[in-house]
C-alpha atoms as a PDB file:
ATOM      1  CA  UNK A   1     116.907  98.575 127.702  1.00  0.00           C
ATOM      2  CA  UNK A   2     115.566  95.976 129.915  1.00  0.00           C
ATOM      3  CA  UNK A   3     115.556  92.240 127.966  1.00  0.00           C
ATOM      4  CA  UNK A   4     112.775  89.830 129.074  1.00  0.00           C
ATOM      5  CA  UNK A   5     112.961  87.246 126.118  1.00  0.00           C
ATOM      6  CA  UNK A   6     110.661  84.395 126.245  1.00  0.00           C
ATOM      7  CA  UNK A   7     108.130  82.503 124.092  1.00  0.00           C
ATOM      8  CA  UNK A   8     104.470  83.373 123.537  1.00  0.00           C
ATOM      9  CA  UNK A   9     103.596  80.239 125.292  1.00  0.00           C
ATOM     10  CA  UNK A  10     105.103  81.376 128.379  1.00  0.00           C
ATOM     11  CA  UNK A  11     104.236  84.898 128.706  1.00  0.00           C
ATOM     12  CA  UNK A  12     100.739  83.742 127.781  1.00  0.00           C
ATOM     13  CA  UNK A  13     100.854  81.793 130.975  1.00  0.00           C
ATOM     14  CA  UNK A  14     102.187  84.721 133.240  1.00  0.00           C
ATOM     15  CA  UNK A  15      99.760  87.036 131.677  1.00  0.00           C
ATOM     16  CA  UNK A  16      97.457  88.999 133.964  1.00  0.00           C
ATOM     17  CA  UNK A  17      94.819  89.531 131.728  1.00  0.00           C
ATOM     18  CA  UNK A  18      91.676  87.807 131.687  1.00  0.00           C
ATOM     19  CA  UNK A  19      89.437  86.139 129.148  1.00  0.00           C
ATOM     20  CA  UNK A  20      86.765  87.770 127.588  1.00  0.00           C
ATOM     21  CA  UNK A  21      83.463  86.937 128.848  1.00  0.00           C
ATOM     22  CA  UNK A  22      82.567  83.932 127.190  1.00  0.00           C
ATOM     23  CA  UNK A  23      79.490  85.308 126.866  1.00  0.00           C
ATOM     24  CA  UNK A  24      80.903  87.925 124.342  1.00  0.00           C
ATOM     25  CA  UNK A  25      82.865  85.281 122.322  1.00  0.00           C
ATOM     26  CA  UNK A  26      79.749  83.010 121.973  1.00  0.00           C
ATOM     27  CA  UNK A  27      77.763  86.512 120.281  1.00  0.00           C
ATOM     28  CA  UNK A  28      80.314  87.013 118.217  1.00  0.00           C
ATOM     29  CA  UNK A  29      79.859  83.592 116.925  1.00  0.00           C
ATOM     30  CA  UNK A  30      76.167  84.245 116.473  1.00  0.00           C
ATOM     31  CA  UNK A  31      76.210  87.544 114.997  1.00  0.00           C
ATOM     32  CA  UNK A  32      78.691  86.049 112.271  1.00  0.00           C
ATOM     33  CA  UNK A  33      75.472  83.878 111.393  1.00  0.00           C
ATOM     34  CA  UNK A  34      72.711  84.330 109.068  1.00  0.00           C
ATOM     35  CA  UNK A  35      69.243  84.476 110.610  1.00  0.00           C
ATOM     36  CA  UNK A  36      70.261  84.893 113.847  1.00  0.00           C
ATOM     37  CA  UNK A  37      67.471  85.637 116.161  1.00  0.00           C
ATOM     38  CA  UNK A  38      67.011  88.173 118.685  1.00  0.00           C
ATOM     39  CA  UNK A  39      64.935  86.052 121.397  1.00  0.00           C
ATOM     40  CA  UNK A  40      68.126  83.595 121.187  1.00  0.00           C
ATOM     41  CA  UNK A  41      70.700  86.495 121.837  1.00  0.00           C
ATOM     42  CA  UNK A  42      68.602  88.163 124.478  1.00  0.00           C
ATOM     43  CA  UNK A  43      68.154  84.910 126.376  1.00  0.00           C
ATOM     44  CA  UNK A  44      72.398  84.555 125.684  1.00  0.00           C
ATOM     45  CA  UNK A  45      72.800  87.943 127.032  1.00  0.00           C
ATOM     46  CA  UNK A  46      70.674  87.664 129.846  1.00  0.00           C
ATOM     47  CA  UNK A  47      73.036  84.701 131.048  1.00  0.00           C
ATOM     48  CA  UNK A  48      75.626  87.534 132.422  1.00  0.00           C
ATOM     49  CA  UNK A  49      73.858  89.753 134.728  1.00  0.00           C
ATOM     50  CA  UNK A  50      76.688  92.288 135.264  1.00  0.00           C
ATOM     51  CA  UNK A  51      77.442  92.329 131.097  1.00  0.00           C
ATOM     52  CA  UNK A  52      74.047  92.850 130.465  1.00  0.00           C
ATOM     53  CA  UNK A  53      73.683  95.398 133.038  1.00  0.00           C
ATOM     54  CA  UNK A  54      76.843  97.279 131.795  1.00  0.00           C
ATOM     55  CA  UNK A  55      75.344  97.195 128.340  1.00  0.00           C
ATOM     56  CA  UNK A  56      72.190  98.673 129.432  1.00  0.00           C
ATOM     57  CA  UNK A  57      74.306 101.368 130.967  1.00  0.00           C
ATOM     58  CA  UNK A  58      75.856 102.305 127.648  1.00  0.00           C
ATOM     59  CA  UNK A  59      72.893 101.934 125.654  1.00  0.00           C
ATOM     60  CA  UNK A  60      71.185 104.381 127.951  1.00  0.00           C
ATOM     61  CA  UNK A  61      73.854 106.899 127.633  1.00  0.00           C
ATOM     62  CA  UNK A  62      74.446 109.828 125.144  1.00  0.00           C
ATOM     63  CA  UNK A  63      76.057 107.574 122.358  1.00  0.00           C
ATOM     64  CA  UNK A  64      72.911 105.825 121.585  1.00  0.00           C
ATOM     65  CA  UNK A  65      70.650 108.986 120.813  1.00  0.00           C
ATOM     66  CA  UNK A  66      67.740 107.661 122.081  1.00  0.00           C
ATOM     67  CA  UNK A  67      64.559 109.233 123.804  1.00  0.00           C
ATOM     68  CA  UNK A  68      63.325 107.022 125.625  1.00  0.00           C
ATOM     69  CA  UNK A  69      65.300 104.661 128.527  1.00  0.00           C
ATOM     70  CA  UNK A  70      66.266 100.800 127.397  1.00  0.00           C
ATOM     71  CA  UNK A  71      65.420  98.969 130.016  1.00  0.00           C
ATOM     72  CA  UNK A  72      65.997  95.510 128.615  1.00  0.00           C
ATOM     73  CA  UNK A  73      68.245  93.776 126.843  1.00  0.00           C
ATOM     74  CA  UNK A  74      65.136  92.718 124.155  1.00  0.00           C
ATOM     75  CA  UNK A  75      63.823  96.385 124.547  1.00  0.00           C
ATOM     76  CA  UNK A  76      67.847  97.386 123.110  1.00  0.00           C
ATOM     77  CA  UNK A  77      68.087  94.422 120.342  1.00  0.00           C
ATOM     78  CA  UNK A  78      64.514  95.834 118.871  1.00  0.00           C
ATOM     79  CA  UNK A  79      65.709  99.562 119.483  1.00  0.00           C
ATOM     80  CA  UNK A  80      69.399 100.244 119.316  1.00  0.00           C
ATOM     81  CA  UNK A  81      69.400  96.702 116.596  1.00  0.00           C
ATOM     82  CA  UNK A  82      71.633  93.674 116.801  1.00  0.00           C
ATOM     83  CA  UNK A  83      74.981  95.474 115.349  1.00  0.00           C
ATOM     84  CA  UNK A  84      75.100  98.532 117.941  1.00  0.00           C
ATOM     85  CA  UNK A  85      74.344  95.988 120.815  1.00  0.00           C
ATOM     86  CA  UNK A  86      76.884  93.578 119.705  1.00  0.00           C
ATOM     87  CA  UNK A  87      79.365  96.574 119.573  1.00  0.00           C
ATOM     88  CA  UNK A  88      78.028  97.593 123.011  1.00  0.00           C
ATOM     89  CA  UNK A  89      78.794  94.030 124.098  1.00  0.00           C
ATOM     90  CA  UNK A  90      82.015  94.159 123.274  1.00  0.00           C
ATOM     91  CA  UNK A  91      83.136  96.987 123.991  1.00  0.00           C
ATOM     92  CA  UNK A  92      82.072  96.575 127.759  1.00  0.00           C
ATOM     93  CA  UNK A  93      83.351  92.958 127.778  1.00  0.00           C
ATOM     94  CA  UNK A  94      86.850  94.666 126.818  1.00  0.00           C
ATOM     95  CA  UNK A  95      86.743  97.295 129.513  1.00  0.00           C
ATOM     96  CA  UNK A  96      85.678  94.439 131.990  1.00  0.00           C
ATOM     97  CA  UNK A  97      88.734  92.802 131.318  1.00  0.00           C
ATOM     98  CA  UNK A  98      91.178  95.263 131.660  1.00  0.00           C
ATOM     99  CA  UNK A  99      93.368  94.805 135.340  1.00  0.00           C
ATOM    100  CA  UNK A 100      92.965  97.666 137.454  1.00  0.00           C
ATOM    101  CA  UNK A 101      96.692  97.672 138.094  1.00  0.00           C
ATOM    102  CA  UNK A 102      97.468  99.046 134.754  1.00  0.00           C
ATOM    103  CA  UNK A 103      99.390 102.701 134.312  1.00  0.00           C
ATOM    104  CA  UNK A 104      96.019 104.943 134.097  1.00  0.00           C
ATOM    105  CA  UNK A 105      97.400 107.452 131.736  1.00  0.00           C
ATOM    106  CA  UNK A 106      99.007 104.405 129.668  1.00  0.00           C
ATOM    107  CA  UNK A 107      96.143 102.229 129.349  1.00  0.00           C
ATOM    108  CA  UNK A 108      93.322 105.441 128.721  1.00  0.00           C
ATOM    109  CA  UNK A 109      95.594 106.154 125.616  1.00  0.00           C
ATOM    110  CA  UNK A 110      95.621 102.723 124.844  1.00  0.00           C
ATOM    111  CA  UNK A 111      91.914 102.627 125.082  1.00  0.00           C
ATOM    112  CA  UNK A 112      90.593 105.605 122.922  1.00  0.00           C
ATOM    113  CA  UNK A 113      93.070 104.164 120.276  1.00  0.00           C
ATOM    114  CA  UNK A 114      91.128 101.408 119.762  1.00  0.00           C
ATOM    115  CA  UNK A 115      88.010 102.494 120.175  1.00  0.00           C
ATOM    116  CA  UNK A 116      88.732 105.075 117.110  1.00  0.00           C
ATOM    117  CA  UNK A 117      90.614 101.966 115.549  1.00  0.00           C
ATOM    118  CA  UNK A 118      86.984 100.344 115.821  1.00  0.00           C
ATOM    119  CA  UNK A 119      84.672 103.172 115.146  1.00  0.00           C
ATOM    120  CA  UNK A 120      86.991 103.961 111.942  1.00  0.00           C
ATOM    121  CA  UNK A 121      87.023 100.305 110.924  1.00  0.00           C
ATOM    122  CA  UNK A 122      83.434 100.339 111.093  1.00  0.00           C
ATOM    123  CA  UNK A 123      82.938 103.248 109.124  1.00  0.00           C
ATOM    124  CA  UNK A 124      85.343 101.508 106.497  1.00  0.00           C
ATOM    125  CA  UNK A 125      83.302  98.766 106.686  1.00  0.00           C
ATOM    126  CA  UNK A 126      80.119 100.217 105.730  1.00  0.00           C
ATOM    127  CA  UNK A 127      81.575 102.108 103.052  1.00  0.00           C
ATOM    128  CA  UNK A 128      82.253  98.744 101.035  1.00  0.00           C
ATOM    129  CA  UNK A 129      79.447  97.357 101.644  1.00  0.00           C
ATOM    130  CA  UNK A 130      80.225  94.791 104.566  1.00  0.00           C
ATOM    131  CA  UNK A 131      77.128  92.579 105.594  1.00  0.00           C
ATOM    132  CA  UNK A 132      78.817  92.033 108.931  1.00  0.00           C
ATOM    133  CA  UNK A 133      79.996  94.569 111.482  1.00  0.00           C
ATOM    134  CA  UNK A 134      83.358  92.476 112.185  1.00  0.00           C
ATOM    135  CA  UNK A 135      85.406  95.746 111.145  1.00  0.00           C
ATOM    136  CA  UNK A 136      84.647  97.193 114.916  1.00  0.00           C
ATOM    137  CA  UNK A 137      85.220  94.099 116.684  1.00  0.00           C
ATOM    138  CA  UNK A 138      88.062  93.702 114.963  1.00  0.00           C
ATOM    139  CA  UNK A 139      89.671  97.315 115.488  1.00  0.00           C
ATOM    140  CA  UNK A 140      88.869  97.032 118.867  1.00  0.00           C
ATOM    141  CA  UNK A 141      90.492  94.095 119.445  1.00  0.00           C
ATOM    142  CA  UNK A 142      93.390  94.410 117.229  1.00  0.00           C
ATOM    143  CA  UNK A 143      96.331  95.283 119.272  1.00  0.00           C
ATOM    144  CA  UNK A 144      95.158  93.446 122.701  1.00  0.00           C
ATOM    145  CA  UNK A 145      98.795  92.131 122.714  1.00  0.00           C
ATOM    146  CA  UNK A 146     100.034  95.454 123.909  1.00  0.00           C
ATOM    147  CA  UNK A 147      97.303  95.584 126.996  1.00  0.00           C
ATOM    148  CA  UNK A 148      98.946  91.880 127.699  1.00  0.00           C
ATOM    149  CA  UNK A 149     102.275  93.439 127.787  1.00  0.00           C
ATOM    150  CA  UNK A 150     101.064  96.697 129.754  1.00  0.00           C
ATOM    151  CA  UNK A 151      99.845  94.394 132.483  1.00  0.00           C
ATOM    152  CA  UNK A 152     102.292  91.581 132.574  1.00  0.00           C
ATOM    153  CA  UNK A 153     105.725  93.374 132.312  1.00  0.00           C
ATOM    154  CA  UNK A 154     105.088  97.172 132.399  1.00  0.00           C
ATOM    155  CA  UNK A 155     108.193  98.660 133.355  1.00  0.00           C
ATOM    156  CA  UNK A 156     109.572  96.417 130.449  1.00  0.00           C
ATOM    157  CA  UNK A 157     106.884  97.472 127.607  1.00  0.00           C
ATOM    158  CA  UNK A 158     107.571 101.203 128.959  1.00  0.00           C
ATOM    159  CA  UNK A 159     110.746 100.757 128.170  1.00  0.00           C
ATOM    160  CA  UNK A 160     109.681  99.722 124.448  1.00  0.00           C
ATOM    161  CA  UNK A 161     107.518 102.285 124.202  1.00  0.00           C
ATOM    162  CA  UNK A 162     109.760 105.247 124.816  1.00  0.00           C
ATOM    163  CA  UNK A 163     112.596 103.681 122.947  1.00  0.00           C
ATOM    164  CA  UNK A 164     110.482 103.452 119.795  1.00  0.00           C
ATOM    165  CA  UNK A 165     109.236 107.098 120.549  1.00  0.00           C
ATOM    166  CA  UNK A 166     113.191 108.472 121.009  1.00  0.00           C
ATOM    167  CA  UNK A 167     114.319 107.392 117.854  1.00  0.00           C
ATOM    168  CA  UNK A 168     111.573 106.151 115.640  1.00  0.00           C
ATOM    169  CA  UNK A 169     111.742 103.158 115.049  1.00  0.00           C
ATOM    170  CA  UNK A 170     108.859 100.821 114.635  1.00  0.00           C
ATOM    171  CA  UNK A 171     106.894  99.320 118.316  1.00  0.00           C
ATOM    172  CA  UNK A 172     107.321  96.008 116.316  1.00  0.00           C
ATOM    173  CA  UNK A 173     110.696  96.031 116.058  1.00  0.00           C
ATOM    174  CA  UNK A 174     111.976  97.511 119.553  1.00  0.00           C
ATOM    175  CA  UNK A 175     109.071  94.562 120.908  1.00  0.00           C
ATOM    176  CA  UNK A 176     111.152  91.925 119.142  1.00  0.00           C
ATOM    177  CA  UNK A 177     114.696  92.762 120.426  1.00  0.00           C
ATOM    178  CA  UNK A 178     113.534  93.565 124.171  1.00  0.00           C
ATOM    179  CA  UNK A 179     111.167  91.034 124.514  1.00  0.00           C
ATOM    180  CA  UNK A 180     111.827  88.460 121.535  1.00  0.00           C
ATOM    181  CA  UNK A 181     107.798  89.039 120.433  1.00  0.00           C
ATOM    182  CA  UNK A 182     105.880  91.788 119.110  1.00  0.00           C
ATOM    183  CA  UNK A 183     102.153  92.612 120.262  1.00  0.00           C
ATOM    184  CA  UNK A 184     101.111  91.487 116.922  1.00  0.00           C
ATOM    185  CA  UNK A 185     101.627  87.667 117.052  1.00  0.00           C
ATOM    186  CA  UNK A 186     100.971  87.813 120.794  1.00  0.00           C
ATOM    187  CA  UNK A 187      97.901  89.700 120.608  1.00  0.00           C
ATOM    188  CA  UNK A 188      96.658  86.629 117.832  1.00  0.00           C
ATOM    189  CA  UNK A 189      97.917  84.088 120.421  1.00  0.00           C
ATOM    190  CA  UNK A 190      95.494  85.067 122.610  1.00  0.00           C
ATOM    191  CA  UNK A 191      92.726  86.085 120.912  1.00  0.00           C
ATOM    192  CA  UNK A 192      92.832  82.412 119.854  1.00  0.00           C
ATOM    193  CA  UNK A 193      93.700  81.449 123.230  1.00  0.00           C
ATOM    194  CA  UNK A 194      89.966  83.347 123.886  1.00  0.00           C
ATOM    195  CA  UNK A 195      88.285  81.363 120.836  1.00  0.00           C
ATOM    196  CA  UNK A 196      87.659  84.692 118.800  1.00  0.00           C
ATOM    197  CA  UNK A 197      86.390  84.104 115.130  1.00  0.00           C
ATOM    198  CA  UNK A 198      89.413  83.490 113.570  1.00  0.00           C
ATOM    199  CA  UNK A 199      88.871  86.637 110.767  1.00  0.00           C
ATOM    200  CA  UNK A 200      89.471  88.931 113.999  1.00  0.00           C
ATOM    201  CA  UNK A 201      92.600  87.173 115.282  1.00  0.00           C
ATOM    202  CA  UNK A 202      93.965  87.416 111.380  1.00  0.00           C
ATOM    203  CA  UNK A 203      93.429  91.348 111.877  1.00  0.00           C
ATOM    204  CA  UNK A 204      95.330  91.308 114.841  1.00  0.00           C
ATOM    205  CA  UNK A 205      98.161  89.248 113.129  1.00  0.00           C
ATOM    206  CA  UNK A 206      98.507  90.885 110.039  1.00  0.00           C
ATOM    207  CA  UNK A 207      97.380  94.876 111.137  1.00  0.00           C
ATOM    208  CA  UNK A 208     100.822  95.925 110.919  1.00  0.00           C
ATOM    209  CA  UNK A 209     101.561  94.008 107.513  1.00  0.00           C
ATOM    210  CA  UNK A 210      97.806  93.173 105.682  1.00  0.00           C
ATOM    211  CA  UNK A 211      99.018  91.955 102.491  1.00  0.00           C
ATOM    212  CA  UNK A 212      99.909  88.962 104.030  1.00  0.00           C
ATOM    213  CA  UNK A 213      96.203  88.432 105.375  1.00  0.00           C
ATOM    214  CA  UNK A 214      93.475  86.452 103.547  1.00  0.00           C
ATOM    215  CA  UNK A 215      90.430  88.539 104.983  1.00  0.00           C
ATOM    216  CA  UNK A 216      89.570  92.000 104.289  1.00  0.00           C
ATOM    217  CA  UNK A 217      89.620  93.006 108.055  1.00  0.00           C
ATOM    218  CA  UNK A 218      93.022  93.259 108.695  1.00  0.00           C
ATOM    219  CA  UNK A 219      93.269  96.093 105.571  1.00  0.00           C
ATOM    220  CA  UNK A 220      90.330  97.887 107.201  1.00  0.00           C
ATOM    221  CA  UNK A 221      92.059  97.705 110.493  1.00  0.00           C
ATOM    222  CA  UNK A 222      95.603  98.403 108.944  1.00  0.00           C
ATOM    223  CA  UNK A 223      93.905 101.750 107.637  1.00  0.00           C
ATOM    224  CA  UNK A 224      91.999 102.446 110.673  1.00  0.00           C
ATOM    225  CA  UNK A 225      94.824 101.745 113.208  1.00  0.00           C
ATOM    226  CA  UNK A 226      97.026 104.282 111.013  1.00  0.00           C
ATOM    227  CA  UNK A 227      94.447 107.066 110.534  1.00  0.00           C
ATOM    228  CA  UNK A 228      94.180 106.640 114.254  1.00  0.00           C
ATOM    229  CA  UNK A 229      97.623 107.497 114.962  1.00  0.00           C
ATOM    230  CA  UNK A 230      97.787 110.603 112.449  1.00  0.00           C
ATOM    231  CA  UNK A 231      94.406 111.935 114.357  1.00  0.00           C
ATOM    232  CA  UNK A 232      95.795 111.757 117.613  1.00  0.00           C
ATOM    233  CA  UNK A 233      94.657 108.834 119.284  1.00  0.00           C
ATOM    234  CA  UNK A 234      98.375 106.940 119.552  1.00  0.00           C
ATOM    235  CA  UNK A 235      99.077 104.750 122.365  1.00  0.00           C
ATOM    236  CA  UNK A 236     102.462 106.986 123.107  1.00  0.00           C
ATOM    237  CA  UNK A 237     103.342 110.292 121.973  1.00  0.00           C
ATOM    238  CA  UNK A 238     105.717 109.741 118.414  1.00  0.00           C
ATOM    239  CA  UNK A 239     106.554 111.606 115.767  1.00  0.00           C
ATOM    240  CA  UNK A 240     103.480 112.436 113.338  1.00  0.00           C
ATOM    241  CA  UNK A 241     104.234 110.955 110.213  1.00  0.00           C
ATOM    242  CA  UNK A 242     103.676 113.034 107.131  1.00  0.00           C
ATOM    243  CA  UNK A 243     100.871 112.678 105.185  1.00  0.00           C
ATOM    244  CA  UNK A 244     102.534 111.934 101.948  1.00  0.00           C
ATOM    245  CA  UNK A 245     104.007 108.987 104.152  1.00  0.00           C
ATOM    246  CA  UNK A 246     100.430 107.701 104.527  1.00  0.00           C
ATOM    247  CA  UNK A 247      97.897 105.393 102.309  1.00  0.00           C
ATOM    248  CA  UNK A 248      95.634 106.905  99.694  1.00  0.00           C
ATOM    249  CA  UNK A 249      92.974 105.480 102.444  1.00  0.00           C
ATOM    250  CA  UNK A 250      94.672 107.411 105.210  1.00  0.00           C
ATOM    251  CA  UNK A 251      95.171 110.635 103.633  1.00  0.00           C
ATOM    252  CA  UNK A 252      91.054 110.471 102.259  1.00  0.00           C
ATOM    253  CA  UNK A 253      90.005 109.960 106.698  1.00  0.00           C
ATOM    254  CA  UNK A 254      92.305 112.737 107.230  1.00  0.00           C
ATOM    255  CA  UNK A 255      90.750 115.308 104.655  1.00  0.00           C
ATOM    256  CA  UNK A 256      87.174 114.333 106.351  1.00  0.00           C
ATOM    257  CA  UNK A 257      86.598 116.894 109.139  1.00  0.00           C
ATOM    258  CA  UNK A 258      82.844 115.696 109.124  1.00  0.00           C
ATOM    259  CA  UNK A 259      84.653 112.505 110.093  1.00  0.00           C
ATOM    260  CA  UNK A 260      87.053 113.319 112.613  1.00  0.00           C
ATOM    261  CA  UNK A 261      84.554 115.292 114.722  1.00  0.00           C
ATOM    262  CA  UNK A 262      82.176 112.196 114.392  1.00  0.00           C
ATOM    263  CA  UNK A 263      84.773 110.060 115.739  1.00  0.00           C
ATOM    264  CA  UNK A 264      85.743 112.366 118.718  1.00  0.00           C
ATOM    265  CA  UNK A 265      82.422 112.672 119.607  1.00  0.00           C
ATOM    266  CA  UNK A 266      81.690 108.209 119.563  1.00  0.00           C
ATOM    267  CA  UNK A 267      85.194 107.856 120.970  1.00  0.00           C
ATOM    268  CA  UNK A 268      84.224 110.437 123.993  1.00  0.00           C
ATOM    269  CA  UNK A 269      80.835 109.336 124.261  1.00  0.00           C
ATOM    270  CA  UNK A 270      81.825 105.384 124.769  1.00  0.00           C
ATOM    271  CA  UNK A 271      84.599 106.214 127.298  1.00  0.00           C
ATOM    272  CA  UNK A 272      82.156 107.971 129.236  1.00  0.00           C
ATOM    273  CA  UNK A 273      79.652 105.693 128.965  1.00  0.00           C
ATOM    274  CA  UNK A 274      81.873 102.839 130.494  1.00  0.00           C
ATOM    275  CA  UNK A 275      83.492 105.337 133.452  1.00  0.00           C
END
């Protein structure tokens, strides 16, 4: 397999993926807030004419169920509320940043893995209770390291990717003996490098091992990312891991066909909606 060792530092500096608007970074500051008010995030939003237009898009499409056309970012705050615009803005500040000279078929997979990472972390979420939405943010974000490597070294991470497929072994570990890193510690690098709330860059850090995290978010994504996988929505074809193999939490999202067909449908409905 092709070696490319080096130190986050470095690759972080050959990386060809851009920063998140900071637009989205500051609203996720906000919306981690109490009292935040709308007139203060519309007037943020309306900063970025191309975000907010791209938000607009999505809030107009099929996913948001409404009747009646959004036509303004205050019209979607008071209609669609702040969580589902905050998720909107996210999610389309994520596609935004995405180089075009990624693998198509690669980085698609890539894609709808997170966003049913998200949309399962935010169902998670909600089921205990959460005042914030950070589980979707969080699941949506949580394995940016491996968009990094797709774009910086992608013969390389191909390499990775069908060695851990061929013989099962963990991404992590084939990551850290090709390329002396895994996309878990890089993906936190640079979701601090981005000034992310620092719960979100813990999920990223600790998805693959949450005990070892302080905030909820990185079990919720931990879950989420796995129940992902066993649904179909894995970054490259592996084998399917039993279910007695999986969490209690797993198996429960599994059994839940009112679940996986609500998924499908958001995970669909938000790729098209940014296409």
């Amino acid at each position: 397999m092709p070696q490319m060792q080096m130190d986050i530092d470095t690759f972080l500096k050959r990386s060809k993926l851009p920063s998140l608007p900071a637009v989205s970074v500051r609203l996720m500051e906000m919306t981690a807030q109490e009292n935040v008010s709308f007139p203060a995030l519309g007037r943020l939003l309306m900063t970025d004419a191309a975000l907010s237009a791209e938000v607009l898009r999505a809030a107009n499409s099929p996913l948001s169920g409404l009747r009646t056309e959004v036509k303004s970012i205050p019209h979607a705050l008071t209609t669609l509320g702040l969580n589902r615009v905050g998720m909107l803005v996210v999610t389309t500040a994520l596609w935004r940043s995405i180089p075009g000279s990624i693998n198509r078929q690669l980085v698609r997979a890539w894609w709808r893995h997170n966003l049913a990472t998200a949309l399962l972390a935010r169902h998670l979420e909600g089921a205990v209770d959460a005042v914030q939405e950070t589980g979707y943010t969080a699941g949506l974000l949580h394995s940016v390291g491996q968009l990094a490597l797709l774009g910086t070294c992608p013969s390389e991470y191909h390499a990775v990717l069908t060695r851990a497929a061929g013989t099962g072994l963990k991404v992590s570990q084939c990551e850290k003996e090709a390329l002396g890193m895994d996309h878990c510690e890089l993906g936190a690098a640079l979701l601090e490098q981005w000034r992310v709330p620092a719960e979100i860059v813990e999920a990223a850090r600790y998805h693959h091992n949450p005990e070892s995290a302080r905030q909820r978010s990185a079990w919720l994504v931990s879950v989420s990312c796995d129940a992902a996988n066993f649904l179909g929505y894995s970054v490259f074809p592996s084998r399917q891991r039993e279910l007695a193999e999986l969490s209690d939490a797993v198996r429960e999202i599994a059994a839940d066909d009112v679940l996986r067909v609500m998924i499908e449908d958001k995970v669909n409905a938000l790729e098209s909606s940014l296409l």
